[in-house]
N, C-alpha and C. Protein backbone atom coordinates (compact mmCIF):
# COMPACT_ATOMS: atom_id res chain seq x y z
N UNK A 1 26.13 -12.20 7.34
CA UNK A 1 25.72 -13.59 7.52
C UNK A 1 25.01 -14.05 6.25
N UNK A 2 25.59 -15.19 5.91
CA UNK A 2 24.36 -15.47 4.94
C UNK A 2 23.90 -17.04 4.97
N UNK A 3 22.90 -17.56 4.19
CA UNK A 3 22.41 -18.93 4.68
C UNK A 3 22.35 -19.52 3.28
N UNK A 4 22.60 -20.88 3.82
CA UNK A 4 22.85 -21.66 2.38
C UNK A 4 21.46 -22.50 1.94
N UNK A 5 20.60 -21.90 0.44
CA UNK A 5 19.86 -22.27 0.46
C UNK A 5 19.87 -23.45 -1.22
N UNK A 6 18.54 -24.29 -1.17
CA UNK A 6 19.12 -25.50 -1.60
C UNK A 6 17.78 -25.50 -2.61
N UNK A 7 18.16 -25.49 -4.26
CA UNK A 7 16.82 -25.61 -5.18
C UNK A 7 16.30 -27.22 -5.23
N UNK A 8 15.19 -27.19 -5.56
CA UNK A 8 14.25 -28.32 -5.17
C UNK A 8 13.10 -28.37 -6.18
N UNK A 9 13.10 -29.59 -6.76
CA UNK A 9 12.18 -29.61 -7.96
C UNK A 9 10.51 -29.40 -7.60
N UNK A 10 10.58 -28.69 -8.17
CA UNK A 10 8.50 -29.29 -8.01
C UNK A 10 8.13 -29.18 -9.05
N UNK A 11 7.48 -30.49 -9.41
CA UNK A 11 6.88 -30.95 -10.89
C UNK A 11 7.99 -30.24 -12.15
N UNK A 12 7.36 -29.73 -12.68
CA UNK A 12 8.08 -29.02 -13.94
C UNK A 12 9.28 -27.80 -13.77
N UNK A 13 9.08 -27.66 -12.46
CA UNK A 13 9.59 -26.32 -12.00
C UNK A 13 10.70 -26.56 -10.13
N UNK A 14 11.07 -25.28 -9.90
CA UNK A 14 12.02 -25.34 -9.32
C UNK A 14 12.01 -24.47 -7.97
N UNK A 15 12.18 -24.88 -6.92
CA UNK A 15 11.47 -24.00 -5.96
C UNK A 15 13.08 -23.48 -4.81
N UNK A 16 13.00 -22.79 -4.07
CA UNK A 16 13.91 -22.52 -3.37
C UNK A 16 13.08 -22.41 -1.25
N UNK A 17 13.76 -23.36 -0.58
CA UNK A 17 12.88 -22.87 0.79
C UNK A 17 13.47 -21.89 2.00
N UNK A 18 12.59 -21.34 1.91
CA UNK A 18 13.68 -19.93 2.97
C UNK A 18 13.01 -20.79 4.29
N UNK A 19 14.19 -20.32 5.20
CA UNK A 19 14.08 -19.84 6.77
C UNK A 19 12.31 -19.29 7.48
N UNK A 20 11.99 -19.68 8.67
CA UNK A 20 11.32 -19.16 9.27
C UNK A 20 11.90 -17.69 9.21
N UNK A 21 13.14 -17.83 9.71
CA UNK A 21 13.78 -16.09 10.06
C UNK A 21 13.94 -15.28 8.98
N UNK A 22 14.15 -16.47 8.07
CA UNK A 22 14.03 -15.42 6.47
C UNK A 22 12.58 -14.85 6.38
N UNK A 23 11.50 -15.33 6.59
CA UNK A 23 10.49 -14.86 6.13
C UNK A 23 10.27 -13.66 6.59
N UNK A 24 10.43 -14.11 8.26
CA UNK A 24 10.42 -12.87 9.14
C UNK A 24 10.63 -11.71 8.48
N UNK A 25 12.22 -11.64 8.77
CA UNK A 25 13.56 -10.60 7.88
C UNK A 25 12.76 -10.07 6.94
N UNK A 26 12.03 -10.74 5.66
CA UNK A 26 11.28 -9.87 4.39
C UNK A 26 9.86 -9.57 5.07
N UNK A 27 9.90 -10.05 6.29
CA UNK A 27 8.09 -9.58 6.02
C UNK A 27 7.23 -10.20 5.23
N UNK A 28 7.47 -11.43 5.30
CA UNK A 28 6.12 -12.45 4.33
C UNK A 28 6.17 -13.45 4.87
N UNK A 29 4.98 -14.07 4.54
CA UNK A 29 4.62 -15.29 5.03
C UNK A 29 4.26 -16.47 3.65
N UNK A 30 3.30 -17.13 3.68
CA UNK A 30 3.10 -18.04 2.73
C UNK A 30 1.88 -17.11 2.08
N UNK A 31 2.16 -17.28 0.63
CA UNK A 31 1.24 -16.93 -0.19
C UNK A 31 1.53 -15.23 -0.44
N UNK A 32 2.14 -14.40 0.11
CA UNK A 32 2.76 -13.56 -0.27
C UNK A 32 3.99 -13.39 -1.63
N UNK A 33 3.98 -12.29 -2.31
CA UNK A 33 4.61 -12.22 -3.47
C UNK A 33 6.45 -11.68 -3.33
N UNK A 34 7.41 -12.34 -3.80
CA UNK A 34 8.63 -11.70 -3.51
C UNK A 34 9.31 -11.22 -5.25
N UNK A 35 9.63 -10.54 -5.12
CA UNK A 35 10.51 -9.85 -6.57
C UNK A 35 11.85 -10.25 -6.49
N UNK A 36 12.07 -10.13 -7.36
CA UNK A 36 13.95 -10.93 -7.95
C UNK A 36 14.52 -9.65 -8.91
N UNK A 37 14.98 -8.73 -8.64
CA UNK A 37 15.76 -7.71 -9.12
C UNK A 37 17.37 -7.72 -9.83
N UNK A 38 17.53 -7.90 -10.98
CA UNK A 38 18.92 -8.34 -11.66
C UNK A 38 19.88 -7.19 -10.91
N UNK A 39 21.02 -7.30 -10.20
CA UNK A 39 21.78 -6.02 -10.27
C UNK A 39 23.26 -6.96 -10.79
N UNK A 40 23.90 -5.36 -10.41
CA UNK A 40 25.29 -6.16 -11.32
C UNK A 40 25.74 -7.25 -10.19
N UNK A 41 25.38 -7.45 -9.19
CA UNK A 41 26.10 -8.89 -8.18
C UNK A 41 25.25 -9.89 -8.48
N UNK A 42 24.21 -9.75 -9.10
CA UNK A 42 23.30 -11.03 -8.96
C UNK A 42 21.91 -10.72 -9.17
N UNK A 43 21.05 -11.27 -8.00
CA UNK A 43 19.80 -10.90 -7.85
C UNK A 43 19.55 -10.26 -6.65
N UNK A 44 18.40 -9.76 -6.40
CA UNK A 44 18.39 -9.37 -5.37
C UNK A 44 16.86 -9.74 -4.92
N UNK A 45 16.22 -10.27 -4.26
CA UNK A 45 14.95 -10.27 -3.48
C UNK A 45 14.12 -9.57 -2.31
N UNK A 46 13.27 -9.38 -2.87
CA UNK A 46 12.39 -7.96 -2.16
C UNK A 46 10.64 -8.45 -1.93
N UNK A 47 10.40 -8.00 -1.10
CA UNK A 47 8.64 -8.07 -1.10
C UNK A 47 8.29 -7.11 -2.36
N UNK A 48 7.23 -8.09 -3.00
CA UNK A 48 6.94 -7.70 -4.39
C UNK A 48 6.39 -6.35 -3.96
N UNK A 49 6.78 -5.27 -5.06
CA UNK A 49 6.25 -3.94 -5.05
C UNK A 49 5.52 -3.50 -6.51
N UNK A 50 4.05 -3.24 -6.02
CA UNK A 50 4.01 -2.85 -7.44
C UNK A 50 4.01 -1.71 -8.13
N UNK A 51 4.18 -0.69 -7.79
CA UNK A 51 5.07 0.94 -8.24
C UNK A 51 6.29 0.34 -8.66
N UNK A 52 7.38 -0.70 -7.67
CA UNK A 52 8.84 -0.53 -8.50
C UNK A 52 8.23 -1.42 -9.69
N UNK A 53 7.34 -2.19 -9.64
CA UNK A 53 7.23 -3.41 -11.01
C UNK A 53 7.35 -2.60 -12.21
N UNK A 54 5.92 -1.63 -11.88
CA UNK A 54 5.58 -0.58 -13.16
C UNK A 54 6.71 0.47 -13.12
N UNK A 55 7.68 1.27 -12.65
CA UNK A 55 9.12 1.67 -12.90
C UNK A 55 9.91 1.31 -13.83
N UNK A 56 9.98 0.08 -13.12
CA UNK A 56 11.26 -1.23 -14.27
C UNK A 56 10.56 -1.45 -15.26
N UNK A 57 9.26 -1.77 -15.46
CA UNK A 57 8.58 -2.03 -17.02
C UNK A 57 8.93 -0.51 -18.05
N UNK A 58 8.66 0.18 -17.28
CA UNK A 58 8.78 1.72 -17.98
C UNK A 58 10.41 2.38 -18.45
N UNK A 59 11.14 1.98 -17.80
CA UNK A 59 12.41 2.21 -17.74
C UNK A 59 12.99 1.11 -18.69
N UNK A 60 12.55 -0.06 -18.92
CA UNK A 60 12.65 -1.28 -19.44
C UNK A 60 12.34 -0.61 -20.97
N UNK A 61 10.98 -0.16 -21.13
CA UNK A 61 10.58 -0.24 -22.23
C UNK A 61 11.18 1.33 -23.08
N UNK A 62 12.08 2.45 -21.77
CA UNK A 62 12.21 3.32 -22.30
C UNK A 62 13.93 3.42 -23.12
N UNK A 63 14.54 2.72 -22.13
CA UNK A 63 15.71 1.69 -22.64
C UNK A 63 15.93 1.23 -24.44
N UNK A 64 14.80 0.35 -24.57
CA UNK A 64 14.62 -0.13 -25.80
C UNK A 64 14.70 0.77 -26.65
N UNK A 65 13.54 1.90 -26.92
CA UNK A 65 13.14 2.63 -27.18
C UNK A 65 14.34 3.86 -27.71
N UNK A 66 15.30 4.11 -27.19
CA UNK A 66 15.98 4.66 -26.99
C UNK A 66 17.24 4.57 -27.01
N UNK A 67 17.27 3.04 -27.19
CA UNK A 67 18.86 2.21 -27.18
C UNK A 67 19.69 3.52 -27.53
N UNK A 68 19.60 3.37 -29.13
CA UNK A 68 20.87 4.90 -29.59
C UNK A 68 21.21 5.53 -29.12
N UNK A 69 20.20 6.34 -28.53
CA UNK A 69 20.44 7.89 -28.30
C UNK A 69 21.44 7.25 -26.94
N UNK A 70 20.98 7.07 -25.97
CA UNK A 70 21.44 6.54 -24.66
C UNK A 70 22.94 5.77 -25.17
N UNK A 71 23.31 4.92 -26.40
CA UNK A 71 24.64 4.84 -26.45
C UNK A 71 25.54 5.80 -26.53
N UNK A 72 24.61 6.68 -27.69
CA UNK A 72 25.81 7.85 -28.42
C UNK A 72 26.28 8.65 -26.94
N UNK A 73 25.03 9.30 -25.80
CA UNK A 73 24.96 9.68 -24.07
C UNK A 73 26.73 8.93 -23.46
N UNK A 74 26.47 7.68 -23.75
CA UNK A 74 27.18 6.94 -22.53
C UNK A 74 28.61 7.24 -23.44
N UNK A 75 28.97 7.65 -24.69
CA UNK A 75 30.55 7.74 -24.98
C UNK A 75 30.69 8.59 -24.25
């Protein structure tokens, strides 16, 4: 199932409004934090975690770090 949701300006910026049942479904309410995760389909949205935040920063920064070696790996 999925639900069709609709972006909406606010001031300078751009907001998206979930469902009562959406909130439910994630487990948040107002004023709670949600994460946006790139995968290869898109994004993905999650109740903000902050262990995966600091993961992806680390993995992020080990990536960089490492570009080469990790290309010459992936032939």
């Amino acid at each position: 199932m999925s639900d069709r949701l609709k972006v909406r300006p606010i001031g300078n910026s751009a907001c998206v409004v979930l469902s009562k049942e959406m909130l439910s479904e994630l487990g948040v309410g107002i004023g709670d934090e949600l994460q946006a995760v790139r995968t290869a389909k898109g994004y993905e949205l999650s109740v903000f975690d902050a262990e995966l935040d600091d993961a992806l920063k680390w993995i992020e920064k080990g990536a960089k770090r490492y570009r080469n070696t990790l290309r010459a790996l992936a032939k």
